[in-house]
PDB file of N, CA and C in Angstrom:
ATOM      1  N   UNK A   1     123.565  84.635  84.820  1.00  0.00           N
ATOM      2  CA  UNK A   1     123.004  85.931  85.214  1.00  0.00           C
ATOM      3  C   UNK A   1     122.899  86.007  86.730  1.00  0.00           C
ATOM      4  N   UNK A   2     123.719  87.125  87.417  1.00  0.00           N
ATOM      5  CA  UNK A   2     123.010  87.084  88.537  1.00  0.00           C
ATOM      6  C   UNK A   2     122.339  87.829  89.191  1.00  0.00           C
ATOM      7  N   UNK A   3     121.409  87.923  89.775  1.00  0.00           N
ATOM      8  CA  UNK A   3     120.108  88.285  90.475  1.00  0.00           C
ATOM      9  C   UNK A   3     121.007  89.874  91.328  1.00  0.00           C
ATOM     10  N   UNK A   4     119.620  90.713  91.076  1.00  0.00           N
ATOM     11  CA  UNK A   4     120.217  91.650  91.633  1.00  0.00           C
ATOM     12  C   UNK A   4     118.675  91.909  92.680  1.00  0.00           C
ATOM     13  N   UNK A   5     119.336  92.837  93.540  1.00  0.00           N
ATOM     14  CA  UNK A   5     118.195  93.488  94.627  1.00  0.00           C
ATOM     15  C   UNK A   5     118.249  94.675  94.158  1.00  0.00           C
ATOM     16  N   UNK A   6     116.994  95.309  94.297  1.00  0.00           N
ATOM     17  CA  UNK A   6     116.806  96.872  93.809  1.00  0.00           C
ATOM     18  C   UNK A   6     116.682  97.607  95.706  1.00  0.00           C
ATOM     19  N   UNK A   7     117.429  98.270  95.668  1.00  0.00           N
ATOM     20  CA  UNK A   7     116.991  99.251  97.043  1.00  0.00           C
ATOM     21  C   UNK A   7     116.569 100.616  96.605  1.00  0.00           C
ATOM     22  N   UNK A   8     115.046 101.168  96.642  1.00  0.00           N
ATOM     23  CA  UNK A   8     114.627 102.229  96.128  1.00  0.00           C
ATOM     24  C   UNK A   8     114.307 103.291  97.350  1.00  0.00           C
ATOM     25  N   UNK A   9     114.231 104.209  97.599  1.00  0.00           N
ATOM     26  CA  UNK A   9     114.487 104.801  98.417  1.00  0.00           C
ATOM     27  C   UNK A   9     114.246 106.541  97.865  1.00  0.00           C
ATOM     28  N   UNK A  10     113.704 107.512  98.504  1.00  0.00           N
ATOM     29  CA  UNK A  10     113.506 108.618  97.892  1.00  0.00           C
ATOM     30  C   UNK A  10     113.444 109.658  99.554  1.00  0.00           C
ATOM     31  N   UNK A  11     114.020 111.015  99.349  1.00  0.00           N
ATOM     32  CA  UNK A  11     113.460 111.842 100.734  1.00  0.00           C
ATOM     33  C   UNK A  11     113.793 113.090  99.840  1.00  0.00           C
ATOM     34  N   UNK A  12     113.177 114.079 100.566  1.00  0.00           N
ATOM     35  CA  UNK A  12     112.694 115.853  99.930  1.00  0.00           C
ATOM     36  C   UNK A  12     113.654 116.680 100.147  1.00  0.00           C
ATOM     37  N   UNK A  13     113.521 117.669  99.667  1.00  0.00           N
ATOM     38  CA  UNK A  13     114.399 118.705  99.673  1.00  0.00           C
ATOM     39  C   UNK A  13     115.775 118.705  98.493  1.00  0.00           C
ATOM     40  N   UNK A  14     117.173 119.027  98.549  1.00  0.00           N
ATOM     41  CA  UNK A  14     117.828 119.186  97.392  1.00  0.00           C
ATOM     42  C   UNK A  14     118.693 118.238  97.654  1.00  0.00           C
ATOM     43  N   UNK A  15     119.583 117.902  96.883  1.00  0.00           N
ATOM     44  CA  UNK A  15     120.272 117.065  96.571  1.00  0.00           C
ATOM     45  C   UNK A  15     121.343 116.542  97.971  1.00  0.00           C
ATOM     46  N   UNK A  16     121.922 115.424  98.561  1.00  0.00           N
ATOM     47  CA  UNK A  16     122.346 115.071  99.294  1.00  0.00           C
ATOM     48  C   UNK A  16     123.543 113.871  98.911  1.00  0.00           C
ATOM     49  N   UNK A  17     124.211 113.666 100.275  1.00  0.00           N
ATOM     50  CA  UNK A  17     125.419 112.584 100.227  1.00  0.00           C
ATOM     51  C   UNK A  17     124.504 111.057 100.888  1.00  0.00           C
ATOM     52  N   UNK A  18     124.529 110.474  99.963  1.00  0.00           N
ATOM     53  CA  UNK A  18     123.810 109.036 100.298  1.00  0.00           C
ATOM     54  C   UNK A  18     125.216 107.963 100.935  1.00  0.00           C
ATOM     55  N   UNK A  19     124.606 106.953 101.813  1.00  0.00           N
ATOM     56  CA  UNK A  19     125.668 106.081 101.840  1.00  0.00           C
ATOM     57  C   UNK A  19     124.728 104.682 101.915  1.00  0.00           C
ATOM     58  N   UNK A  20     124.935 103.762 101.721  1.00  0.00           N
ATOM     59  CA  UNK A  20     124.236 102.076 102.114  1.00  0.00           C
ATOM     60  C   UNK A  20     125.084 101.154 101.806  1.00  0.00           C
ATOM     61  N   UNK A  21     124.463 100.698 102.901  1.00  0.00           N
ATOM     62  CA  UNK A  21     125.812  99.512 103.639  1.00  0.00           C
ATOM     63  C   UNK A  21     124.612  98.163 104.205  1.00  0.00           C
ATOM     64  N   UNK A  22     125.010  96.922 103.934  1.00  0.00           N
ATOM     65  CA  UNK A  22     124.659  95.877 103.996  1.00  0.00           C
ATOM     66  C   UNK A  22     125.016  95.218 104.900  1.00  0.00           C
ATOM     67  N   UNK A  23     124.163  94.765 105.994  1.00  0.00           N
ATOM     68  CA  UNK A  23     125.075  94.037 107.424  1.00  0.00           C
ATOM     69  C   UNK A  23     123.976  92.743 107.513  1.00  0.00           C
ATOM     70  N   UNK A  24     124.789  91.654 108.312  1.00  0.00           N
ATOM     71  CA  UNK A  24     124.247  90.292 108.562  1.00  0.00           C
ATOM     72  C   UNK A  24     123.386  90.595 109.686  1.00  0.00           C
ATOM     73  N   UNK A  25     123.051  89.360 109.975  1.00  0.00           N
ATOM     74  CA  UNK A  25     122.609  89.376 111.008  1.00  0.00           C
ATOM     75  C   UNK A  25     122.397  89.775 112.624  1.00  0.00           C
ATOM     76  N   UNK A  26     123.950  90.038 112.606  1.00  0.00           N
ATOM     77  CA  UNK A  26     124.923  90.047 113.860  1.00  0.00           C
ATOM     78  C   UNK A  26     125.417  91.453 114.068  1.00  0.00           C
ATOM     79  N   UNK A  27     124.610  92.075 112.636  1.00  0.00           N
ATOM     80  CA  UNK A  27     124.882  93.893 112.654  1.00  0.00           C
ATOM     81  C   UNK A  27     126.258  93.958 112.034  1.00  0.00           C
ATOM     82  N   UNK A  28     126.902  92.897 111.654  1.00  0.00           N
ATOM     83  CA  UNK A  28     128.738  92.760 110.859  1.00  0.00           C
ATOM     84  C   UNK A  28     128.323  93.389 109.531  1.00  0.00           C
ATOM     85  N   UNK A  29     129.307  94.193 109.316  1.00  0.00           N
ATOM     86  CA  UNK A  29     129.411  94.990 108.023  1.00  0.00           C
ATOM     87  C   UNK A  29     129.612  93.859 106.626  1.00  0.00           C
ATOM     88  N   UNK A  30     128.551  93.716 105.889  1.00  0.00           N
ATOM     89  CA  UNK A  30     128.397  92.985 104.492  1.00  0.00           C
ATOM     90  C   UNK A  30     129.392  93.907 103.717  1.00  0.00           C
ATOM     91  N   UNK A  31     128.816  95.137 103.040  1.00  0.00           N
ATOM     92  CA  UNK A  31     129.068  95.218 101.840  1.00  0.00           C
ATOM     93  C   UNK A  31     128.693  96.869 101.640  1.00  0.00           C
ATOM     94  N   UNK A  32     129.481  97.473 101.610  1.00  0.00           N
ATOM     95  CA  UNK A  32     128.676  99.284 101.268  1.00  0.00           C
ATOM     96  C   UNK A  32     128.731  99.013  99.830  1.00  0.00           C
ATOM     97  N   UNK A  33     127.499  99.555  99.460  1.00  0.00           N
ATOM     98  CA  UNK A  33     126.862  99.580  98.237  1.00  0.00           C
ATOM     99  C   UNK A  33     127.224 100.805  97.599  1.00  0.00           C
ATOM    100  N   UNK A  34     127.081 102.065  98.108  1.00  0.00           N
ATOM    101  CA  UNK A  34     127.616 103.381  97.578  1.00  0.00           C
ATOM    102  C   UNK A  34     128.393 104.489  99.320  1.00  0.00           C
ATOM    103  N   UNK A  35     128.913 105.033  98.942  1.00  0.00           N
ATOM    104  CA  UNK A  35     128.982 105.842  99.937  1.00  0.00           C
ATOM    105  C   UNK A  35     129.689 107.066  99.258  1.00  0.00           C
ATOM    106  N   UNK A  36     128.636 108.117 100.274  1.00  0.00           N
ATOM    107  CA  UNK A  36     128.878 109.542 100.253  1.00  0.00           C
ATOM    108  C   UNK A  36     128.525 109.803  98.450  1.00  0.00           C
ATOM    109  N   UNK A  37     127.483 109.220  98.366  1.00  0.00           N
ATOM    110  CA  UNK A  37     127.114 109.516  96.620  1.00  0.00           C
ATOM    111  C   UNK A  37     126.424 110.200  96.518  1.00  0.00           C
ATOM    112  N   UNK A  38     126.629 111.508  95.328  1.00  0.00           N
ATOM    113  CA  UNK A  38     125.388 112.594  95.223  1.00  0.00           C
ATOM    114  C   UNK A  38     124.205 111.789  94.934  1.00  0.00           C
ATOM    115  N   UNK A  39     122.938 112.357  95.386  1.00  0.00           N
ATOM    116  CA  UNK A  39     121.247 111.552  94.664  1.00  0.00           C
ATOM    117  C   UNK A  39     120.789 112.845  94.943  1.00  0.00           C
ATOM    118  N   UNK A  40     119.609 112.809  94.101  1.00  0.00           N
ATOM    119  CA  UNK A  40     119.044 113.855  93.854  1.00  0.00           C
ATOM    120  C   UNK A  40     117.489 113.423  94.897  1.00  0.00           C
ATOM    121  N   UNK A  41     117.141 114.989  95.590  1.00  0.00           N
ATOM    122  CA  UNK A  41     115.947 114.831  96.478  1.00  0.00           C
ATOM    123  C   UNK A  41     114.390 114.617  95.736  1.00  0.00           C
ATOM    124  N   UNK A  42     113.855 114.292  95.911  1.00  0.00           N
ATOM    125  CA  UNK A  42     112.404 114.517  95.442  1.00  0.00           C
ATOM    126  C   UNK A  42     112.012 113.906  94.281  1.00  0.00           C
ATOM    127  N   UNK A  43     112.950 112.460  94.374  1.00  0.00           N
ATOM    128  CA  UNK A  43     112.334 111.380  92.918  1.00  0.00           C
ATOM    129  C   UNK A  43     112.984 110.189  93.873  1.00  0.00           C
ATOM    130  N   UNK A  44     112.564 109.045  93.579  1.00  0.00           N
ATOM    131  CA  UNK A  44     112.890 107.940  93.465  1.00  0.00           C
ATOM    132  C   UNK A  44     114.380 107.559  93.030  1.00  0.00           C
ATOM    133  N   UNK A  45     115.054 107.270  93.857  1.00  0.00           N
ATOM    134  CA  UNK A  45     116.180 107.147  93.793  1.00  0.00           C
ATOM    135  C   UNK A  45     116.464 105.438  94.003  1.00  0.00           C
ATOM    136  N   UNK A  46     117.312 104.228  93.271  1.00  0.00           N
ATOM    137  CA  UNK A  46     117.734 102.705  92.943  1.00  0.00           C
ATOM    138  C   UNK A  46     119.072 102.786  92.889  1.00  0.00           C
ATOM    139  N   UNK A  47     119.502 102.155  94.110  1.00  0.00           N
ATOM    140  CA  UNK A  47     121.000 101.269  93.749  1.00  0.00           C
ATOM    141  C   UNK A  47     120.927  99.886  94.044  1.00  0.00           C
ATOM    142  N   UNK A  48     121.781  98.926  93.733  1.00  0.00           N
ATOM    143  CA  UNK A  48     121.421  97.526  93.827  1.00  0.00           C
ATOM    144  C   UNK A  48     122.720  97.503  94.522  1.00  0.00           C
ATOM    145  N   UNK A  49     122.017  96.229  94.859  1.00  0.00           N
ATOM    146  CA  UNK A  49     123.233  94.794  95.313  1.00  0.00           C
ATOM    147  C   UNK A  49     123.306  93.845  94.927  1.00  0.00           C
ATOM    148  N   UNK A  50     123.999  93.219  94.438  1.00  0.00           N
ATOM    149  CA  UNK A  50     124.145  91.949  93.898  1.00  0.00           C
ATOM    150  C   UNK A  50     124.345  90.324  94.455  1.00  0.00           C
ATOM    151  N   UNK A  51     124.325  90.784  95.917  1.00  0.00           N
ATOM    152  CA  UNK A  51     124.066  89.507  96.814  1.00  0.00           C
ATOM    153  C   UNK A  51     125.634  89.134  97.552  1.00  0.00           C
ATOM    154  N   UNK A  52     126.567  90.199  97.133  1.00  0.00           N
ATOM    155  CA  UNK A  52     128.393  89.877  97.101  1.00  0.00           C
ATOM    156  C   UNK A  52     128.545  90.925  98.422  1.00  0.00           C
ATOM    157  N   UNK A  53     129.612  90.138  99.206  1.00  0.00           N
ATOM    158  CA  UNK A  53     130.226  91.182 100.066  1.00  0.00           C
ATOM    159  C   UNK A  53     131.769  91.815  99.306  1.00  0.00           C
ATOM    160  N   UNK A  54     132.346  92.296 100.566  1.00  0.00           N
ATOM    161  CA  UNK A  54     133.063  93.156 100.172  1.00  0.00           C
ATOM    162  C   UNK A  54     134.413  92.377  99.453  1.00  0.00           C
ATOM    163  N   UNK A  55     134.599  91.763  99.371  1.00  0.00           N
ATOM    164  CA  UNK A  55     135.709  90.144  98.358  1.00  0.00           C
ATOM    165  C   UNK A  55     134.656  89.503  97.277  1.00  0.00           C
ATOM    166  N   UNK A  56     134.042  90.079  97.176  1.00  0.00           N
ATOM    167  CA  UNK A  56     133.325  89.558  95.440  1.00  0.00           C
ATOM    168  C   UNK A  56     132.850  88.400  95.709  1.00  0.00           C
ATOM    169  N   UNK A  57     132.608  88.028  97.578  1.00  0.00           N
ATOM    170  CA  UNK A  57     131.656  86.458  97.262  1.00  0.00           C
ATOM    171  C   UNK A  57     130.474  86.372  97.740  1.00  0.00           C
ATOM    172  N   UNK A  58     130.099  85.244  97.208  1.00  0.00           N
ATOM    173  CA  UNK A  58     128.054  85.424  97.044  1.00  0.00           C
ATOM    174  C   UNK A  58     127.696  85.237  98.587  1.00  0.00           C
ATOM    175  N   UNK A  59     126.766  86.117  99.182  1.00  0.00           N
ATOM    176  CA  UNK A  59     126.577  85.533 100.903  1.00  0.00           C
ATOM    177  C   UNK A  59     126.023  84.528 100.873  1.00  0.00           C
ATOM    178  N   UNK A  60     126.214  83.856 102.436  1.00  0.00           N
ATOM    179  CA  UNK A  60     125.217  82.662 101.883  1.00  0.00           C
ATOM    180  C   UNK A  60     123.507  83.158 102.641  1.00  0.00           C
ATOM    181  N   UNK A  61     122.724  82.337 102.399  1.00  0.00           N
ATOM    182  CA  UNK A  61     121.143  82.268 102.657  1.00  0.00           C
ATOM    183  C   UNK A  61     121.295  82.899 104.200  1.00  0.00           C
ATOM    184  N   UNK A  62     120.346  84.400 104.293  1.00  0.00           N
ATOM    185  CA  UNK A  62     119.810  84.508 105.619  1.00  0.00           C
ATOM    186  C   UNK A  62     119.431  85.269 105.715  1.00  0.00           C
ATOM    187  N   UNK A  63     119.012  85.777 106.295  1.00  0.00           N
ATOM    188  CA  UNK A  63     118.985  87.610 106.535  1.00  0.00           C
ATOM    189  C   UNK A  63     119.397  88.769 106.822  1.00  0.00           C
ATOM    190  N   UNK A  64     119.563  89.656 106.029  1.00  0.00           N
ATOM    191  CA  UNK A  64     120.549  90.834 106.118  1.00  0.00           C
ATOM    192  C   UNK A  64     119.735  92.022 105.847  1.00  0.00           C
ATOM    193  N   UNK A  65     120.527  93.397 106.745  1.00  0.00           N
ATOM    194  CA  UNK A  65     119.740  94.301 107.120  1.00  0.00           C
ATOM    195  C   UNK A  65     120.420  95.606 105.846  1.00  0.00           C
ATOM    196  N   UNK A  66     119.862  96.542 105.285  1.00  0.00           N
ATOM    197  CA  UNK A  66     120.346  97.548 104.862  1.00  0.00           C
ATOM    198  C   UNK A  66     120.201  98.550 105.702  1.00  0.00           C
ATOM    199  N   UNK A  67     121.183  99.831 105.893  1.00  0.00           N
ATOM    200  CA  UNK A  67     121.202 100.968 106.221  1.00  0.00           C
ATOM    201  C   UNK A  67     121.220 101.911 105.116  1.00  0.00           C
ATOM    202  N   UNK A  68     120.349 103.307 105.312  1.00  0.00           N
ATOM    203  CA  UNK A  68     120.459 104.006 104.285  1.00  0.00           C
ATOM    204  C   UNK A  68     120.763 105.401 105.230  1.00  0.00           C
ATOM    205  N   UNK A  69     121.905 106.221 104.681  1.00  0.00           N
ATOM    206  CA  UNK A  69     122.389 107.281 105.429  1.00  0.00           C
ATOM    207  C   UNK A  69     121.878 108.684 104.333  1.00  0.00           C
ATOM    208  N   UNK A  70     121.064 109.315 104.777  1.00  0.00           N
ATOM    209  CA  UNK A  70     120.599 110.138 104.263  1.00  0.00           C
ATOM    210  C   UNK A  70     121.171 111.764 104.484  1.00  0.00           C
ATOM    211  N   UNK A  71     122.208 112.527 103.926  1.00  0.00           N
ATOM    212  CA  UNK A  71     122.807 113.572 104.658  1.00  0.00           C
ATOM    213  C   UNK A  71     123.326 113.385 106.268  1.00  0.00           C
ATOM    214  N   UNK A  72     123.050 113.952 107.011  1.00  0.00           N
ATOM    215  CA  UNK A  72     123.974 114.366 107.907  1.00  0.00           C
ATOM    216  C   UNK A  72     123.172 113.284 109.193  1.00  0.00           C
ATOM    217  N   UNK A  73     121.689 113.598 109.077  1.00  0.00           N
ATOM    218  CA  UNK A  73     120.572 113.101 109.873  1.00  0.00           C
ATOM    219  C   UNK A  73     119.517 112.101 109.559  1.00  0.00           C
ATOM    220  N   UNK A  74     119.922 111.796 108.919  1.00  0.00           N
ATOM    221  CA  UNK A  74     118.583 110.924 108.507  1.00  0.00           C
ATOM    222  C   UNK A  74     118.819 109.366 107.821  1.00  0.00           C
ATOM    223  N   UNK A  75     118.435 108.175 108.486  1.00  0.00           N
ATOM    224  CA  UNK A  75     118.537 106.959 108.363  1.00  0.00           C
ATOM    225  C   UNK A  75     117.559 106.373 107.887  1.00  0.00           C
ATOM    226  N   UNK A  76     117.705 105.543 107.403  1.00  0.00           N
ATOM    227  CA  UNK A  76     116.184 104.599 106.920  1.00  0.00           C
ATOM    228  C   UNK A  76     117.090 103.195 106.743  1.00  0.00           C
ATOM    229  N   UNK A  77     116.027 102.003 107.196  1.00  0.00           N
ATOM    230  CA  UNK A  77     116.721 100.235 107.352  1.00  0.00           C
ATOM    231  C   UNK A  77     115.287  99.657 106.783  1.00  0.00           C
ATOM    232  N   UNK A  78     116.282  98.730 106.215  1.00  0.00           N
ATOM    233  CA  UNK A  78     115.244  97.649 105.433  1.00  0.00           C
ATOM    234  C   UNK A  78     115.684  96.060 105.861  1.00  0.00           C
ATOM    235  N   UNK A  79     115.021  95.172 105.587  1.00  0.00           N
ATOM    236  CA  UNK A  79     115.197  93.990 105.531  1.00  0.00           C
ATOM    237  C   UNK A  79     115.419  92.991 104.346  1.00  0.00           C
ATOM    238  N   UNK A  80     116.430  92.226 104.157  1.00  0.00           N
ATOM    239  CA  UNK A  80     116.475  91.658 102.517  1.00  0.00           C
ATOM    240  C   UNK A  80     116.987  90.222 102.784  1.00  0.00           C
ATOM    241  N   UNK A  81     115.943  89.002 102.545  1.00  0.00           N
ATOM    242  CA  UNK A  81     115.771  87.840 102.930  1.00  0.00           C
ATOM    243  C   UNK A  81     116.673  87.227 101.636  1.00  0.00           C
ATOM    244  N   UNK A  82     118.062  86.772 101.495  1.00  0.00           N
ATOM    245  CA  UNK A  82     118.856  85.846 100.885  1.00  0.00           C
ATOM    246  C   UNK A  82     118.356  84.642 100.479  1.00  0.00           C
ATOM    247  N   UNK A  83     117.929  83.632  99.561  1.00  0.00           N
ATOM    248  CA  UNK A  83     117.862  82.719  99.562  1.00  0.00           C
ATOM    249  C   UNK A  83     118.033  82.435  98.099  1.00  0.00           C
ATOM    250  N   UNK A  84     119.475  81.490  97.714  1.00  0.00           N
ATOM    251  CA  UNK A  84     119.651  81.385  96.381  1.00  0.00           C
ATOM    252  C   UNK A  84     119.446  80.007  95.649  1.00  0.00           C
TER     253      UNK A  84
END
């Protein structure tokens, strides 16, 4: 089984183009998780990651940053500590 990360995330108004993307340390592009995906505004919105970059392999242990692209303007970053 492998371990997934939940990224939950929610903002107002009507429906929008989401994108999230997974970068190391060094700000290097991990892994886009969805991009340009409809989500709906004004609930709680979950996509995961599964710990894999963009070649299907497991990262190793460290810290990696998420970006969340919210429509046209609007960003939100998280932090997600690796350790398997």
């Amino acid at each position: 089984d492998e371990e997934q990360i939940n990224i939950k995330y929610n903002f107002d108004g009507e429906n929008k183009q989401v994108t999230i993307r997974i970068f190391d340390f060094g700000m290097n592009l991990v892994k886009t998780i969805i991009q340009n995906a409809n989500r709906p505004g004004g609930l709680d919105n979950i996509d995961y990651w599964n710990g894999r970059d963009e070649n299907n392999n497991i990262v190793p242990n460290g810290v990696y940053f998420f970006r969340i692209d919210i429509g046209d303007n609007e960003q939100s970053y998280g932090k997600i500590m690796v350790l398997m």
